[in-house]
PDB file of N, CA and C in Angstrom:
ATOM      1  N   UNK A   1     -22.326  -7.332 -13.473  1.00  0.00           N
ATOM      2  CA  UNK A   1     -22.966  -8.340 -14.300  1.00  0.00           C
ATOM      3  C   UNK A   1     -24.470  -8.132 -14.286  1.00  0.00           C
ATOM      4  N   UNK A   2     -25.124  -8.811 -15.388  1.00  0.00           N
ATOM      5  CA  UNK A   2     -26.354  -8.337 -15.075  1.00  0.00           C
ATOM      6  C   UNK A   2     -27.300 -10.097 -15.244  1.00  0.00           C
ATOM      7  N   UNK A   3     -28.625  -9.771 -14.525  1.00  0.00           N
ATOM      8  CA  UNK A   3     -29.093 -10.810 -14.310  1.00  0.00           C
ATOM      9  C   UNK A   3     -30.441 -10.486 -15.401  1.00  0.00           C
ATOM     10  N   UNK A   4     -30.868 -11.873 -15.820  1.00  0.00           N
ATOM     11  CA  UNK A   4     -32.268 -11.945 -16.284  1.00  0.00           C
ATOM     12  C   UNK A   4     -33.223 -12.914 -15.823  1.00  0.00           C
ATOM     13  N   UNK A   5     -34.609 -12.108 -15.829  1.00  0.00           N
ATOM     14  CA  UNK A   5     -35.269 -12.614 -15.233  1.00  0.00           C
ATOM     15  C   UNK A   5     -36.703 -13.243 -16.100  1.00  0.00           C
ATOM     16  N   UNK A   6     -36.538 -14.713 -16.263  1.00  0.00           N
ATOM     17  CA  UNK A   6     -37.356 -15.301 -17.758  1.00  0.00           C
ATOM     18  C   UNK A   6     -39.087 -15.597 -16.743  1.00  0.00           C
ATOM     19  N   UNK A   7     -39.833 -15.359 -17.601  1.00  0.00           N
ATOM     20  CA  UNK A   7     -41.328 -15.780 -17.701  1.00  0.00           C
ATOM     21  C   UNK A   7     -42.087 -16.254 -18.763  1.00  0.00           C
ATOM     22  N   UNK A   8     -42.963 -17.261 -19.099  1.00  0.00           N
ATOM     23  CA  UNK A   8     -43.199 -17.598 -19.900  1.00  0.00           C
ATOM     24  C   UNK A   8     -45.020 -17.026 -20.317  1.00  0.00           C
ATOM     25  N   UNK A   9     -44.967 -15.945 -19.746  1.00  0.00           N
ATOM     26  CA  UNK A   9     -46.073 -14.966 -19.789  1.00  0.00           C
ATOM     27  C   UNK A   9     -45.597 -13.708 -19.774  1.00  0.00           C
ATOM     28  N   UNK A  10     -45.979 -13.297 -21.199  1.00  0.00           N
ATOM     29  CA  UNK A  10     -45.937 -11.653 -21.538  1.00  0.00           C
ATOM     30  C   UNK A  10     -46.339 -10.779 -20.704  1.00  0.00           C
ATOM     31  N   UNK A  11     -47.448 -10.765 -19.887  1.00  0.00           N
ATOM     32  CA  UNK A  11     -47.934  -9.787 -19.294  1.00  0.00           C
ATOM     33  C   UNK A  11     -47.139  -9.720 -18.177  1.00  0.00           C
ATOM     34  N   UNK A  12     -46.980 -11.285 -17.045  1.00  0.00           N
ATOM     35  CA  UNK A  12     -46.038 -11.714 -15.964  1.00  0.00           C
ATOM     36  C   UNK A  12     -44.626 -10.544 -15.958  1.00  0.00           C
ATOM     37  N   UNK A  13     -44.009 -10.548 -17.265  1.00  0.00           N
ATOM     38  CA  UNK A  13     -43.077 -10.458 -17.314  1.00  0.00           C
ATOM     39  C   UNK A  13     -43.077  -8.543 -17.511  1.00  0.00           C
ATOM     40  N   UNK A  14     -44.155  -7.899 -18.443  1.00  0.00           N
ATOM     41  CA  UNK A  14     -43.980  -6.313 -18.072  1.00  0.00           C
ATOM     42  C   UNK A  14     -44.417  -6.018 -16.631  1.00  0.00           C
ATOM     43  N   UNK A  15     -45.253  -6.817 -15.393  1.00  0.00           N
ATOM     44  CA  UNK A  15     -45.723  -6.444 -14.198  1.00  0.00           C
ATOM     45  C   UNK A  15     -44.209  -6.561 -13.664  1.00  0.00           C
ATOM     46  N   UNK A  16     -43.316  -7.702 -13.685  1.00  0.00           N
ATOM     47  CA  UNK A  16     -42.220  -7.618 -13.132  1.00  0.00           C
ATOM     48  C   UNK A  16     -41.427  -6.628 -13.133  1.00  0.00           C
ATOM     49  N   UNK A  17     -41.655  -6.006 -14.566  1.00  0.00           N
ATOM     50  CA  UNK A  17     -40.632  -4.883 -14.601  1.00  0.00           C
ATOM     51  C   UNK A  17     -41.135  -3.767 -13.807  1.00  0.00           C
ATOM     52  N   UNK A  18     -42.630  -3.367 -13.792  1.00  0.00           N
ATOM     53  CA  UNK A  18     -43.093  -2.600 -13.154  1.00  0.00           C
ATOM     54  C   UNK A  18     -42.952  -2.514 -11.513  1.00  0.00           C
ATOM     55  N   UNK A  19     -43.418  -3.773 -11.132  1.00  0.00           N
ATOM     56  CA  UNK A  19     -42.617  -3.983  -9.553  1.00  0.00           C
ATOM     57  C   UNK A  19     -41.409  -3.796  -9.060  1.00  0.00           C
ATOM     58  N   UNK A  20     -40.927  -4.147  -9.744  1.00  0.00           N
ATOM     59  CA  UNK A  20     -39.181  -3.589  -9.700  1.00  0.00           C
ATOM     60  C   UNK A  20     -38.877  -1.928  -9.717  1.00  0.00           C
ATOM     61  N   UNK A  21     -39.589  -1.586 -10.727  1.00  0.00           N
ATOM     62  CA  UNK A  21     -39.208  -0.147 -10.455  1.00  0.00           C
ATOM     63  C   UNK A  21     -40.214   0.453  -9.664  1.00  0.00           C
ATOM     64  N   UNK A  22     -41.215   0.069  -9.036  1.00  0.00           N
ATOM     65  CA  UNK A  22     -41.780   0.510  -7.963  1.00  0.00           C
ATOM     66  C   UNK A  22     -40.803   0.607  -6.612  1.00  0.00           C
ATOM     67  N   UNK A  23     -40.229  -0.735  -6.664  1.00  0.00           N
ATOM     68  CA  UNK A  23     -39.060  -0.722  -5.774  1.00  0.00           C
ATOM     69  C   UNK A  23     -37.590   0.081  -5.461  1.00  0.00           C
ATOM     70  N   UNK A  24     -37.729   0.992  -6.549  1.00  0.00           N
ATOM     71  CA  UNK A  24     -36.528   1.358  -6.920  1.00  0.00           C
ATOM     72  C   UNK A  24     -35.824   0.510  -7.926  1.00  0.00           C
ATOM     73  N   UNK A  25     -35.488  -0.412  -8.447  1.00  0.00           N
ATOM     74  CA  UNK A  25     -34.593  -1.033  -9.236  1.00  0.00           C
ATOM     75  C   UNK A  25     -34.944  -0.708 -10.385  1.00  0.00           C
ATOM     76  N   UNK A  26     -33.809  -0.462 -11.101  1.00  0.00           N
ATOM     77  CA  UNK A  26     -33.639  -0.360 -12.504  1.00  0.00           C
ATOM     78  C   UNK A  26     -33.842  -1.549 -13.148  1.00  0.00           C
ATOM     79  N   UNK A  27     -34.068  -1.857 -13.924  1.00  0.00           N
ATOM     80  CA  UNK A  27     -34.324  -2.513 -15.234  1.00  0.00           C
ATOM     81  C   UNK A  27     -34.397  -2.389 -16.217  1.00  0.00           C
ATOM     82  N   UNK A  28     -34.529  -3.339 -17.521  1.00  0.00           N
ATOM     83  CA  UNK A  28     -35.207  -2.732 -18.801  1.00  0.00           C
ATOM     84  C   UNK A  28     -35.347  -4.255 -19.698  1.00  0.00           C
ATOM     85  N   UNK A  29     -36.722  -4.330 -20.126  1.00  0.00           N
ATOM     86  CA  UNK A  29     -37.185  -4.995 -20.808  1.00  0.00           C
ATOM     87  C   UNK A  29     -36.617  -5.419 -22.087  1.00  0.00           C
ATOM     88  N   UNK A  30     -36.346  -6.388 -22.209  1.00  0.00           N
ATOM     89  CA  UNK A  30     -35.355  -7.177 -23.642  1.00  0.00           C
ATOM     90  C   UNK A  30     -35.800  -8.252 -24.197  1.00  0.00           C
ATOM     91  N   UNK A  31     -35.440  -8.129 -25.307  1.00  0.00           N
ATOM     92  CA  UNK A  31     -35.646  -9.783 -26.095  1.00  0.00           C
ATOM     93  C   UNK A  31     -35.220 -10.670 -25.192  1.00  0.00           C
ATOM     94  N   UNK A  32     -35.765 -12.038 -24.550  1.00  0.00           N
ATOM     95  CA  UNK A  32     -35.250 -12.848 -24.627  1.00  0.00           C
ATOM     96  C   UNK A  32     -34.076 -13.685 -24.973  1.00  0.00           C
ATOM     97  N   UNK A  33     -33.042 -13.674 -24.676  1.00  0.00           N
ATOM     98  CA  UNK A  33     -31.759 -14.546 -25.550  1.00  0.00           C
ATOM     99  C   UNK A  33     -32.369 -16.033 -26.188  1.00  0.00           C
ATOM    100  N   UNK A  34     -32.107 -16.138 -27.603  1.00  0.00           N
ATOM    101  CA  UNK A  34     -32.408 -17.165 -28.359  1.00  0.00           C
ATOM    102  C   UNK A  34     -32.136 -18.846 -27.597  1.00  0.00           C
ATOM    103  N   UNK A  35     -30.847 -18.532 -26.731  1.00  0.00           N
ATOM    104  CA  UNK A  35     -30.276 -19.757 -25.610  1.00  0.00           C
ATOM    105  C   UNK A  35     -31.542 -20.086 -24.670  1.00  0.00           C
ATOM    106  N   UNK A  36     -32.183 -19.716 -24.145  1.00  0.00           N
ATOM    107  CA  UNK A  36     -33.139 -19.113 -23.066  1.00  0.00           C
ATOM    108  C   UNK A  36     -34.224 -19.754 -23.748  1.00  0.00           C
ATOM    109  N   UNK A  37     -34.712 -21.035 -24.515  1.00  0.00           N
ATOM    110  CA  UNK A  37     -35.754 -21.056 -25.238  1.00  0.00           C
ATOM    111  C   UNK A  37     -37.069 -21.397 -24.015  1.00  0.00           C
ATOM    112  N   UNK A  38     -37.172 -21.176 -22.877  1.00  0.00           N
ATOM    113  CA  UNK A  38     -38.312 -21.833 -22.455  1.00  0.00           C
ATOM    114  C   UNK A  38     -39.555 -20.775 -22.103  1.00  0.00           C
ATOM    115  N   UNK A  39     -39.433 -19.554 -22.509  1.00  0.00           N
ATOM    116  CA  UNK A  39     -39.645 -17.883 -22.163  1.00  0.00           C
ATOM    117  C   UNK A  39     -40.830 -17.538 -23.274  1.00  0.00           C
ATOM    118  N   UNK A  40     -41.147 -16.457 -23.168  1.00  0.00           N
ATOM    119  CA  UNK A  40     -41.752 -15.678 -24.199  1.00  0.00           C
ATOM    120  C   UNK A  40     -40.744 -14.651 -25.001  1.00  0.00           C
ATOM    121  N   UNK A  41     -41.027 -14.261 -25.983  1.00  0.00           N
ATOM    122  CA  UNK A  41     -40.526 -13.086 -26.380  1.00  0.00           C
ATOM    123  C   UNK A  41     -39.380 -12.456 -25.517  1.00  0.00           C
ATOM    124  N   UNK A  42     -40.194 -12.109 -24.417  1.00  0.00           N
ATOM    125  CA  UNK A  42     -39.543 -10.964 -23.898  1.00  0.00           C
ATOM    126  C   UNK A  42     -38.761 -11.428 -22.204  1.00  0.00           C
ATOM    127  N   UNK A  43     -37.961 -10.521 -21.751  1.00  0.00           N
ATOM    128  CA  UNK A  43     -37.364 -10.638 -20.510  1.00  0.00           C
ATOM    129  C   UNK A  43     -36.914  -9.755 -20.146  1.00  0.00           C
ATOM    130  N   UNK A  44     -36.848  -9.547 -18.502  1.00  0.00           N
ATOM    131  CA  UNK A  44     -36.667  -8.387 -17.817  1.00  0.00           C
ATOM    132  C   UNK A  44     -35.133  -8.560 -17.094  1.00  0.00           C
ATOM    133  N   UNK A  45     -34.004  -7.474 -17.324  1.00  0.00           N
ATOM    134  CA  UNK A  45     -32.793  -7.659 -17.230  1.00  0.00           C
ATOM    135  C   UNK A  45     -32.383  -6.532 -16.149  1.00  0.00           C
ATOM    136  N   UNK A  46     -31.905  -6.532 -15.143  1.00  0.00           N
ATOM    137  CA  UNK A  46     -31.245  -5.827 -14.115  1.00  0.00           C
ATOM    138  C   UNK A  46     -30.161  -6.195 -13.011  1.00  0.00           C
ATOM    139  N   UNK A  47     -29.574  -5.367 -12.739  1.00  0.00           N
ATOM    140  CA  UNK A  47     -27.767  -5.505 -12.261  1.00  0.00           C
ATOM    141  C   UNK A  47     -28.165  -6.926 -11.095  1.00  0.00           C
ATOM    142  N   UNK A  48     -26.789  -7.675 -10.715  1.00  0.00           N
ATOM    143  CA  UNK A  48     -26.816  -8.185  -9.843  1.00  0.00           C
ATOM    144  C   UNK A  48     -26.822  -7.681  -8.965  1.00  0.00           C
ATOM    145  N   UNK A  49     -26.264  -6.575  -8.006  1.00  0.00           N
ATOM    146  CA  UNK A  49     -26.547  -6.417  -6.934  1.00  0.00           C
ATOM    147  C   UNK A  49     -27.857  -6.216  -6.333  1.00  0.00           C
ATOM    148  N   UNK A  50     -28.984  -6.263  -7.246  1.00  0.00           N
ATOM    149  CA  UNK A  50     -30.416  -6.111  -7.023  1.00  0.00           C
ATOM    150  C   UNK A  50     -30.975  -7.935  -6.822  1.00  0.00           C
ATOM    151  N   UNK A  51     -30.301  -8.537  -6.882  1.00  0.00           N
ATOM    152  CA  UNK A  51     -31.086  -9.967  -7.156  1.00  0.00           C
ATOM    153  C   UNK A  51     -31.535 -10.166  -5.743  1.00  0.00           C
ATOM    154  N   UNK A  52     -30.974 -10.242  -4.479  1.00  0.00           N
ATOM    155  CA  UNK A  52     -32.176 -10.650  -3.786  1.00  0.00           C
ATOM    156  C   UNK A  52     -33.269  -9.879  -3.430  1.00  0.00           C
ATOM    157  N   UNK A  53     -33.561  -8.357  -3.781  1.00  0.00           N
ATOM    158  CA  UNK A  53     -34.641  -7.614  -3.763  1.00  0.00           C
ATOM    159  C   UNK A  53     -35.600  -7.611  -4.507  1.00  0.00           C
ATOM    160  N   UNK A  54     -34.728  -8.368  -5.807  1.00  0.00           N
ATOM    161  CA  UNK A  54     -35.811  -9.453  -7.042  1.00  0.00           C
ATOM    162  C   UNK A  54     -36.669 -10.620  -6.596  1.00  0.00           C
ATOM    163  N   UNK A  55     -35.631 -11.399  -5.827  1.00  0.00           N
ATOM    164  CA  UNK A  55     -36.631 -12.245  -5.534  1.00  0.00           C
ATOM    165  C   UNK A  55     -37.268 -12.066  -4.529  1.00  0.00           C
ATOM    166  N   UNK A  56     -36.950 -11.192  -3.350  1.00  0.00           N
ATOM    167  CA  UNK A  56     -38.263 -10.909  -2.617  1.00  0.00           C
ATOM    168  C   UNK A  56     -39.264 -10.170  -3.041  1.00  0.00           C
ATOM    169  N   UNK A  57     -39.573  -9.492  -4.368  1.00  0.00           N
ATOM    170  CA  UNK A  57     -40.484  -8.634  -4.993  1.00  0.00           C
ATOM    171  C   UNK A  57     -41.379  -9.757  -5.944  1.00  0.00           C
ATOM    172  N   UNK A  58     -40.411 -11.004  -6.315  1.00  0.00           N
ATOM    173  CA  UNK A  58     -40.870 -11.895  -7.012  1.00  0.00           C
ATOM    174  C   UNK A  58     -41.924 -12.835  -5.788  1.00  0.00           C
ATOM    175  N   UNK A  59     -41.501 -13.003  -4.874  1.00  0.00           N
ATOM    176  CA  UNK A  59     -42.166 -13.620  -3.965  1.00  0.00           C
ATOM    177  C   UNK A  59     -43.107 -13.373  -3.062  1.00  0.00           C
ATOM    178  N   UNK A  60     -43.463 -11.854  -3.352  1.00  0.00           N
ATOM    179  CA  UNK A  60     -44.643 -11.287  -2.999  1.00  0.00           C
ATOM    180  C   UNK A  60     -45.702 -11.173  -3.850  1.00  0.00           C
ATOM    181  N   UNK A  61     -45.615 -11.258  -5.449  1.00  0.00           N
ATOM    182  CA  UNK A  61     -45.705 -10.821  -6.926  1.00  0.00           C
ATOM    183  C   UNK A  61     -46.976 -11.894  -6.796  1.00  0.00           C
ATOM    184  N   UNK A  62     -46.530 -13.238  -7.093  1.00  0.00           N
ATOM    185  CA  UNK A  62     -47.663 -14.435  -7.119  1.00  0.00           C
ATOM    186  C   UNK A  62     -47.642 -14.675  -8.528  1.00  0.00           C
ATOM    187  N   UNK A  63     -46.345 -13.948  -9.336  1.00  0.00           N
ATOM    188  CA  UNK A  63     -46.284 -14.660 -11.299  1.00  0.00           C
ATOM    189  C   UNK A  63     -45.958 -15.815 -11.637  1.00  0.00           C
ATOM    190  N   UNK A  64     -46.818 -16.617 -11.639  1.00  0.00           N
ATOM    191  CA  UNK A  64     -47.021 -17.621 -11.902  1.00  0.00           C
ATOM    192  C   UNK A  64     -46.238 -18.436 -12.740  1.00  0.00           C
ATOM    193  N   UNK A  65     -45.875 -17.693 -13.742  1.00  0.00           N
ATOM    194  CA  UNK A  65     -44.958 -18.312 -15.197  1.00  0.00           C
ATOM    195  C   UNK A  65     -43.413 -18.012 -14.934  1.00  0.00           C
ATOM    196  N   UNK A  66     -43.021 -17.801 -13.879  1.00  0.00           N
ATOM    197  CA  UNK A  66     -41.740 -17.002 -13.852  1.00  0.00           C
ATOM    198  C   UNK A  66     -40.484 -18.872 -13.431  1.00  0.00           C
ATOM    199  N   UNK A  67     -39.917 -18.519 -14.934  1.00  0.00           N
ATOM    200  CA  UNK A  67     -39.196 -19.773 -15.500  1.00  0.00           C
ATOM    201  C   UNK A  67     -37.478 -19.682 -14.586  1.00  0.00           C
ATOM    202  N   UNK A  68     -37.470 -18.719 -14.177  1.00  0.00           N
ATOM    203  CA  UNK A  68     -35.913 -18.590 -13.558  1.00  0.00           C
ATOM    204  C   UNK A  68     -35.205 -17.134 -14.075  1.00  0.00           C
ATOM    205  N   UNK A  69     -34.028 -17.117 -13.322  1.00  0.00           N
ATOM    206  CA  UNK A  69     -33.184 -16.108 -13.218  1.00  0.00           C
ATOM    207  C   UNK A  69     -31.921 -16.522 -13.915  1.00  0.00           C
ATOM    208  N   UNK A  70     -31.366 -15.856 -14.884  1.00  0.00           N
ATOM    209  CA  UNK A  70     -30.310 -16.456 -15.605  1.00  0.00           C
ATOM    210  C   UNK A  70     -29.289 -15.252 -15.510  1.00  0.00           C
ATOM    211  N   UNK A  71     -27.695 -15.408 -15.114  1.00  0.00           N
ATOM    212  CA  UNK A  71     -27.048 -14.981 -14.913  1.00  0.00           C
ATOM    213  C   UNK A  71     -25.718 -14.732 -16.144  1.00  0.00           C
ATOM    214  N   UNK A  72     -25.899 -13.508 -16.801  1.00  0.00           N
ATOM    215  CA  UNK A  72     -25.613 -12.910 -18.365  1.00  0.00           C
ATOM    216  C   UNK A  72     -23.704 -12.956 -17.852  1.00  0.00           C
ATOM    217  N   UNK A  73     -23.155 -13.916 -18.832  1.00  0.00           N
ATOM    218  CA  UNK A  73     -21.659 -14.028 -18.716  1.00  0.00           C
ATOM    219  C   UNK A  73     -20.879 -13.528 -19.612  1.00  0.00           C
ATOM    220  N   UNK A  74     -20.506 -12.990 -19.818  1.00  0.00           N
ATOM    221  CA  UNK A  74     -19.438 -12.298 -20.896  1.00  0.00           C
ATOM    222  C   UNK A  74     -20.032 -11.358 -21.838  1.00  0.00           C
ATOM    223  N   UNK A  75     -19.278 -10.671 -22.910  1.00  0.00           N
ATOM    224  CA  UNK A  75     -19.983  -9.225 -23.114  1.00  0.00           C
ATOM    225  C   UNK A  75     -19.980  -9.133 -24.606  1.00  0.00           C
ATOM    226  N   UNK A  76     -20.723  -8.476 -25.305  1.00  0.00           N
ATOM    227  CA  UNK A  76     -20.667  -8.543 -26.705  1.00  0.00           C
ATOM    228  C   UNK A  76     -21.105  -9.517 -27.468  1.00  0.00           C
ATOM    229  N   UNK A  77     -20.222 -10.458 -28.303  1.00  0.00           N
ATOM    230  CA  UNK A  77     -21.298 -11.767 -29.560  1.00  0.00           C
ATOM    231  C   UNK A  77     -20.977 -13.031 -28.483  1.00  0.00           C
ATOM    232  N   UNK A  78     -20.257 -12.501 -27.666  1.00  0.00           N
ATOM    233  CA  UNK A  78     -20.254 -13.626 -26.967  1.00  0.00           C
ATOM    234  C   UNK A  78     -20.647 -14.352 -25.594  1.00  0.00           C
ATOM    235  N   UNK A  79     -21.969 -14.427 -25.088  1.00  0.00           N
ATOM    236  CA  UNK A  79     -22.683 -14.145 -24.212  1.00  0.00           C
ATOM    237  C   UNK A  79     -23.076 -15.376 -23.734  1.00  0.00           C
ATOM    238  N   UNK A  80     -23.382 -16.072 -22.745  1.00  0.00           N
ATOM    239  CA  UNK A  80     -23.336 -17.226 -22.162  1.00  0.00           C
ATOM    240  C   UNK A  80     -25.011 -17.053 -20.796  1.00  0.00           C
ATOM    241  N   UNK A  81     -25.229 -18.209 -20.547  1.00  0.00           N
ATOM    242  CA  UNK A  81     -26.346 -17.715 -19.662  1.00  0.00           C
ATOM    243  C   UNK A  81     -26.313 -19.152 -19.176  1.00  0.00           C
ATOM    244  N   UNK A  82     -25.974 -18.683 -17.773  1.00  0.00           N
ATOM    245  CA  UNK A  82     -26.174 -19.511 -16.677  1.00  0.00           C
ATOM    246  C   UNK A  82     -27.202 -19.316 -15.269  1.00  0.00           C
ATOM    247  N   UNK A  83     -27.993 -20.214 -15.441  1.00  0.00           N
ATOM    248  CA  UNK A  83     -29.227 -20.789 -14.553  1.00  0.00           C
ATOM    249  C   UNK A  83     -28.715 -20.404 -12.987  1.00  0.00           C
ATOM    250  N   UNK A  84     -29.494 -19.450 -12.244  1.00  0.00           N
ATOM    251  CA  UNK A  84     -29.318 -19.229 -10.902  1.00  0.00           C
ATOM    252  C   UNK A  84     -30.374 -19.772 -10.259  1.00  0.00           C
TER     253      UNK A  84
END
């Protein structure tokens, strides 16, 4: 499954991706899901088994705008997003 990770700052949100793959973790930068309205544009999406190395990268980070972690449910037109 894969997790996303919302900010309501553009810049917040490409440093995240960058920290992450400093860390090793994969990622990749995405639209926002339209469900997800509290965000910018954009959001940074990578596997669950990386989430608590997210949030300890997030908790060293100091991004200020970072709105939550939303957890991507089902696959294709039919996609669901639940609040972690």
């Amino acid at each position: 499954m894969n997790i996303i990770a919302v900010f309501s700052n553009r810049n917040h949100t490409m440093q995240f991706a960058t920290y992450l793959k400093r860390v090793g973790i994969r990622n990749k930068t995405i639209n926002t899901p339209g469900e997800i309205n509290q965000a910018c544009g954009i959001s940074v999406m990578f596997w669950d088994k990386d989430l608590a190395s997210a949030r300890f990268v997030l908790s060293k980070s100091m991004l200020a705008s970072f709105k939550g972690f939303f957890l991507v449910i089902g696959d294709g037109v039919f996609k669901k997003y639940k609040a972690i």
